[in-house]
Protein backbone atom coordinates (compact mmCIF):
# COMPACT_ATOMS: atom_id res chain seq x y z
CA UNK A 1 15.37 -21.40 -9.17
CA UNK A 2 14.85 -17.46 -9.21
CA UNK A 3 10.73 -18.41 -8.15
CA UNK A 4 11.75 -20.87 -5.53
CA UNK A 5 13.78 -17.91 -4.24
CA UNK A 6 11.14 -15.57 -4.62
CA UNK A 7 8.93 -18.37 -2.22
CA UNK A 8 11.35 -18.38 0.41
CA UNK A 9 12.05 -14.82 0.45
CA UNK A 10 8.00 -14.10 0.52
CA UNK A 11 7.08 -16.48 3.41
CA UNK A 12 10.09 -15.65 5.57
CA UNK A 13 9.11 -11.63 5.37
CA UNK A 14 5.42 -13.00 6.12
CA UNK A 15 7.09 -14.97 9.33
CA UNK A 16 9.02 -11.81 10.28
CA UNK A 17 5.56 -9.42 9.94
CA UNK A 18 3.23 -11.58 11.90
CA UNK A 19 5.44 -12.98 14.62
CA UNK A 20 8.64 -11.34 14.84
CA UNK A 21 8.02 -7.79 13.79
CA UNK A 22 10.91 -6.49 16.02
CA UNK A 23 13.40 -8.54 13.90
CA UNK A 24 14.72 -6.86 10.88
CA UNK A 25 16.52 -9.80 9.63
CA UNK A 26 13.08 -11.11 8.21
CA UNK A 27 12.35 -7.97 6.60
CA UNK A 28 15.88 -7.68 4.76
CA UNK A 29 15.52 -11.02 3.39
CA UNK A 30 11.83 -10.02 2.36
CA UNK A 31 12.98 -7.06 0.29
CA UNK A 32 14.04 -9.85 -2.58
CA UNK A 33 10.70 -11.13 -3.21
CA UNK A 34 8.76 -8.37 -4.92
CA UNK A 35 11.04 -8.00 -7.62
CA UNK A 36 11.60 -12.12 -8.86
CA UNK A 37 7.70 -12.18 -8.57
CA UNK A 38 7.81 -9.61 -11.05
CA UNK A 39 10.56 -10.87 -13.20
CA UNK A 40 8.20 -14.10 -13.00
CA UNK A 41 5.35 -12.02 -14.57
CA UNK A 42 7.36 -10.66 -17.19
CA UNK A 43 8.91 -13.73 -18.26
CA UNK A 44 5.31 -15.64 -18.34
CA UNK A 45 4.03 -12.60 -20.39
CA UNK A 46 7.10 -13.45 -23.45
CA UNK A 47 6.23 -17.57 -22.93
CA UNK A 48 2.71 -17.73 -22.47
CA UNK A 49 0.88 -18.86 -25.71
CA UNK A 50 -2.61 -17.71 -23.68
CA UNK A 51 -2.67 -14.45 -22.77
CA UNK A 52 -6.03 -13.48 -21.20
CA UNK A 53 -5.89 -17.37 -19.46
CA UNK A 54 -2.75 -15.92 -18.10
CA UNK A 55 -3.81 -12.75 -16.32
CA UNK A 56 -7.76 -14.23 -15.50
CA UNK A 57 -5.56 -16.93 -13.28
CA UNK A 58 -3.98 -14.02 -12.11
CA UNK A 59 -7.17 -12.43 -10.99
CA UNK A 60 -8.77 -16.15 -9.49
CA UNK A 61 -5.59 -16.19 -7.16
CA UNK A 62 -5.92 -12.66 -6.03
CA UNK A 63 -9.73 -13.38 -5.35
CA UNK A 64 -9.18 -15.97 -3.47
CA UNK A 65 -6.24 -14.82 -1.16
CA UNK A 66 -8.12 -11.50 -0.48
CA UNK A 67 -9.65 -12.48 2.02
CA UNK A 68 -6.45 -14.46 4.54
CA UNK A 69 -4.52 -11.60 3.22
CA UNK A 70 -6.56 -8.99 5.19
CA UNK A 71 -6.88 -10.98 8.39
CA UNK A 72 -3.80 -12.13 8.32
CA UNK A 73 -2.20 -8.51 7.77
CA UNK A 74 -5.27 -6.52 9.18
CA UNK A 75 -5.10 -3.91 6.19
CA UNK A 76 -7.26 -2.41 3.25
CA UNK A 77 -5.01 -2.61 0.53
CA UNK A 78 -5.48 -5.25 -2.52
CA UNK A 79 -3.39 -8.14 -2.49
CA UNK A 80 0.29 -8.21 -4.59
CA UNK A 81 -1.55 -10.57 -6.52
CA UNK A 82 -3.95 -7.61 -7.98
CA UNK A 83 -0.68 -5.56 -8.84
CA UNK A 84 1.06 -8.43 -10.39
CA UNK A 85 -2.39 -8.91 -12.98
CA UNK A 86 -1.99 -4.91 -13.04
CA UNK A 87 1.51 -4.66 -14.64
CA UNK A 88 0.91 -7.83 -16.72
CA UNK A 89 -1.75 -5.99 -18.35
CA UNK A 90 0.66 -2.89 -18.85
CA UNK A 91 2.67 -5.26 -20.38
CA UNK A 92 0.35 -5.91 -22.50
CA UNK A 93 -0.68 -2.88 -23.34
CA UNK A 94 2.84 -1.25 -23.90
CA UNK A 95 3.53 -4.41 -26.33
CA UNK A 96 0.03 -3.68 -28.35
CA UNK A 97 -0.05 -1.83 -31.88
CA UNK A 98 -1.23 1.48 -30.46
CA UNK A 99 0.06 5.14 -30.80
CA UNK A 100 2.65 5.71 -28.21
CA UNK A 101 0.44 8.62 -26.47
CA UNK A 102 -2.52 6.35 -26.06
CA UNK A 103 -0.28 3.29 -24.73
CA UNK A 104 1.00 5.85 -22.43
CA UNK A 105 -2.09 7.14 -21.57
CA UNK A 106 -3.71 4.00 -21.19
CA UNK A 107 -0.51 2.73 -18.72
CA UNK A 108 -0.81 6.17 -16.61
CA UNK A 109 -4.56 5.24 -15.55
CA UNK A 110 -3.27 1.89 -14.77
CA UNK A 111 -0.90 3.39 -12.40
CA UNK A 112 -3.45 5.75 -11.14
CA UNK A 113 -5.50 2.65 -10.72
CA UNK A 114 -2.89 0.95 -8.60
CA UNK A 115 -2.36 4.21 -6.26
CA UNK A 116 -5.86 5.20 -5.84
CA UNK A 117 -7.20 1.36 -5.06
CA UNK A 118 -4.90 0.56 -2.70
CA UNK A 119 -2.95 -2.34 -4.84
CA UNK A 120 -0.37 -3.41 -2.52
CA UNK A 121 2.82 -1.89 -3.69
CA UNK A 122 0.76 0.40 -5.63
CA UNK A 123 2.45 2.53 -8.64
CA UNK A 124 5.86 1.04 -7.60
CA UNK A 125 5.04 -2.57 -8.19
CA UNK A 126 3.03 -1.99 -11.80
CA UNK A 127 6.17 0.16 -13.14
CA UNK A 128 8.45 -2.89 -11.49
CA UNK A 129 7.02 -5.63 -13.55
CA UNK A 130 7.07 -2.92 -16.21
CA UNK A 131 10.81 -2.37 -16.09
CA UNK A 132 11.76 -5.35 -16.23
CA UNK A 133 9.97 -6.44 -19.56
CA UNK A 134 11.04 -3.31 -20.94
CA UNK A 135 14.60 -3.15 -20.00
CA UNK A 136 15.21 -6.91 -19.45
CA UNK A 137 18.31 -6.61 -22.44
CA UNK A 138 19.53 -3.41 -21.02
CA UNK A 139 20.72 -3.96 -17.45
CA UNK A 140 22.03 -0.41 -16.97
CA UNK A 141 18.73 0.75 -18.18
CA UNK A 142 17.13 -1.73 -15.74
CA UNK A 143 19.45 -0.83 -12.93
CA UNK A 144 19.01 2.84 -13.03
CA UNK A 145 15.25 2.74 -13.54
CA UNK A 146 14.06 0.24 -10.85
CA UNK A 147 16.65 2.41 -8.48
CA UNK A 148 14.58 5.64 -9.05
CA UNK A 149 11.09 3.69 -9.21
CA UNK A 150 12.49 2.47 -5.70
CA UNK A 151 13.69 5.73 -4.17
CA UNK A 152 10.53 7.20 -5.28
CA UNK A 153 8.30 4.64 -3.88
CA UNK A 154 10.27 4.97 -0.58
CA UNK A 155 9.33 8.82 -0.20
CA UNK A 156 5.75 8.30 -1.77
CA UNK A 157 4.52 5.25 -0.25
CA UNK A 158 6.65 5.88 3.31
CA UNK A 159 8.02 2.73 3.03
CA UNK A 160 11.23 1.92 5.38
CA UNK A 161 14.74 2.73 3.85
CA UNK A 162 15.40 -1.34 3.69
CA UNK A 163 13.34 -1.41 0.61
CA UNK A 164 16.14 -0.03 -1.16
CA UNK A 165 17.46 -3.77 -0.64
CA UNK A 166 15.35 -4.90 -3.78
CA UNK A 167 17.37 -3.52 -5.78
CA UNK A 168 19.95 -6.47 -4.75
CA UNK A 169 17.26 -9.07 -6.42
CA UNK A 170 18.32 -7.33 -10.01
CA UNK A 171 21.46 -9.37 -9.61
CA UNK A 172 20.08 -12.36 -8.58
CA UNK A 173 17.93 -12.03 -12.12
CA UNK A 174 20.93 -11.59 -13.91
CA UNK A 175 23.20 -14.70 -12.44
CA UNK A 176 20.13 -17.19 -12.29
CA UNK A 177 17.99 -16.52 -14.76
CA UNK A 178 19.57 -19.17 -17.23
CA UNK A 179 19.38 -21.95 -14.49
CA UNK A 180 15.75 -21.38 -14.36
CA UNK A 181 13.03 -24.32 -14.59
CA UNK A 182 9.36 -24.78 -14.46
CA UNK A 183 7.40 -24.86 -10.97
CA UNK A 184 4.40 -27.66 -10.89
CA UNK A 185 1.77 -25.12 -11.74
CA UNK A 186 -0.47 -26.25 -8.58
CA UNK A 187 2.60 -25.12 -5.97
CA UNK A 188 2.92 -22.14 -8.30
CA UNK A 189 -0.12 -20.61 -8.38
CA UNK A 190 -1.44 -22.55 -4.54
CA UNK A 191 1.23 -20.93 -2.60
CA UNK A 192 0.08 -17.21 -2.42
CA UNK A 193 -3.54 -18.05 -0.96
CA UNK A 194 -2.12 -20.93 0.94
CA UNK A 195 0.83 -20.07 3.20
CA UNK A 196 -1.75 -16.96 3.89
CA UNK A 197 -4.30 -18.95 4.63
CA UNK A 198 -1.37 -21.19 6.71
CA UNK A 199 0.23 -18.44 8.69
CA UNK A 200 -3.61 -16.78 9.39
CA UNK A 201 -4.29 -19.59 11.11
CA UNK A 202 -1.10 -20.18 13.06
CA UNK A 203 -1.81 -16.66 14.84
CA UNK A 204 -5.01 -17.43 15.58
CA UNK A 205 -3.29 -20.27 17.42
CA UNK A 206 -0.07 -18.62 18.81
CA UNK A 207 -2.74 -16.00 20.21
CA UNK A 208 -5.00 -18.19 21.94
C-alpha cells in the first residue's frame, strides 16, 4: 500500500516539475514520496536475508536511471536512488558490532559524502532513511527528529517551505504500515528508471 503511495506521489511531483511547474498542487502531493521510499528502505534492510544483493540492486537502478534523470531534470546532482543505497548502508553500518565513535564516524563521512556529491536530497535524505530505522518504535522520537532533519534541510539545501509537508507521510507510515504487501519486484525496482525514461521522452514530444 504505503509503496504504491509512494509511486503515485513520485510520478505526480515528476508531472508537476516537467510540465506544470507553475502548479503547486503537484508539488504538495510530491512532498509524501521521499519519506515512504525511505520507510521502504528501512523496512527491506530488517527483511532482507541478502544484504549486499540488496544495496548492489540499489546501485544497478541508480546506474541506470542516471542518465533520463539528468535530461529529464537538466541537473548535476545523483539520482534519489544513490541516497536511498547511501542511508541503507548507514543502516548498516549503525546496526554493525563497532564502537559507537567509529559507527558515528563512519555515518558522518557518509553524510559528508551525500552533501559534497551532490546525492539528491543530500544529508537530509541519508539521516531520513536513518530515522526511521532507528526510531521506527518510538514515534515521538521519529516525529521530532525527521521535523528538525526537515527544517534543517529547508535552510541548508534552500528547499521551498512545502517540504515541511513530508512530515505528513510519518502518519501515513503509522496508519498503513500493517496493511502493507509485497510489490512484483520487476514494477518495484523498473519504475524509477522507467517513468524517467517515460516522462523524458514525453517532453521531447510536448516540445517539438
Amino acid at each position: 500500500m504505503l509503496k504504491i503511495i509512494a509511486m503515485l506521489s513520485m510520478l505526480i511531483d515528476h508531472v508537476g516539475v516537467i510540465f506544470f511547474p507553475n502548479e503547486m498542487t503537484y508539488s504538495i502531493v510530491g512532498r509524501l514520496a521521499f519519506p515512504l521510499f525511505c520507510w521502504g528502505i528501512a523496512e527491506g534492510f530488517i527483511r532482507t536475508s541478502h544484504f549486499y544483493k540488496y544495496l548492489t540492486r540499489l546501485i544497478v537502478i541508480a546506474i541506470i536511471s542516471q542518465i533520463p534523470y539528468n535530461y529529464l531534470f537538466n541537473n548535476i546532482y545523483l539520482n534519489v536512488c544513490f541516497t536511498l543505497a547511501l542511508g541503507l548502508l548507514a543502516i548498516k553500518i549503525y546496526s554493525c558490532q563497532l564502537h559507537y565513535s567509529l559507527k558515528t564516524l563512519i555515518i558522518i563521512v557518509l553524510l559528508l559524502i551525500a552533501d559534497g556529491f551532490h546525492f539528491e536530497y543530500g544529508i537530509y535524505g541519508v539521516l531520513s532513511v536513518l530515522f526511521l530505522h532507528i526510531f521506527k518504535s518510538r514515534i515521538y522520537l521519529l516525529f521530532l527528529c525527521q521535523t528538525l532533519n526537515t527544517i534543517f534541510s529547508i535552510y541548508l539545501y534552500s528547499y521551498q517551505s512545502i517540504q515541511i509537508i513530508s512530515i505528513f507521510a510519518l502518519f501515513l507510515i503509522i496508519g498503513l504500515k500493517k496493511f502493507d504487501f509485497k510489490i512484483n519486484p520487476i514494477i518495484n525496482y523498473s519504475f524509477y528508471p522507467l517513468h524517467i525514461t517515460i516522462l523524458y521522452y514525453l517532453l521531447i514530444f510536448n516540445t517539438n
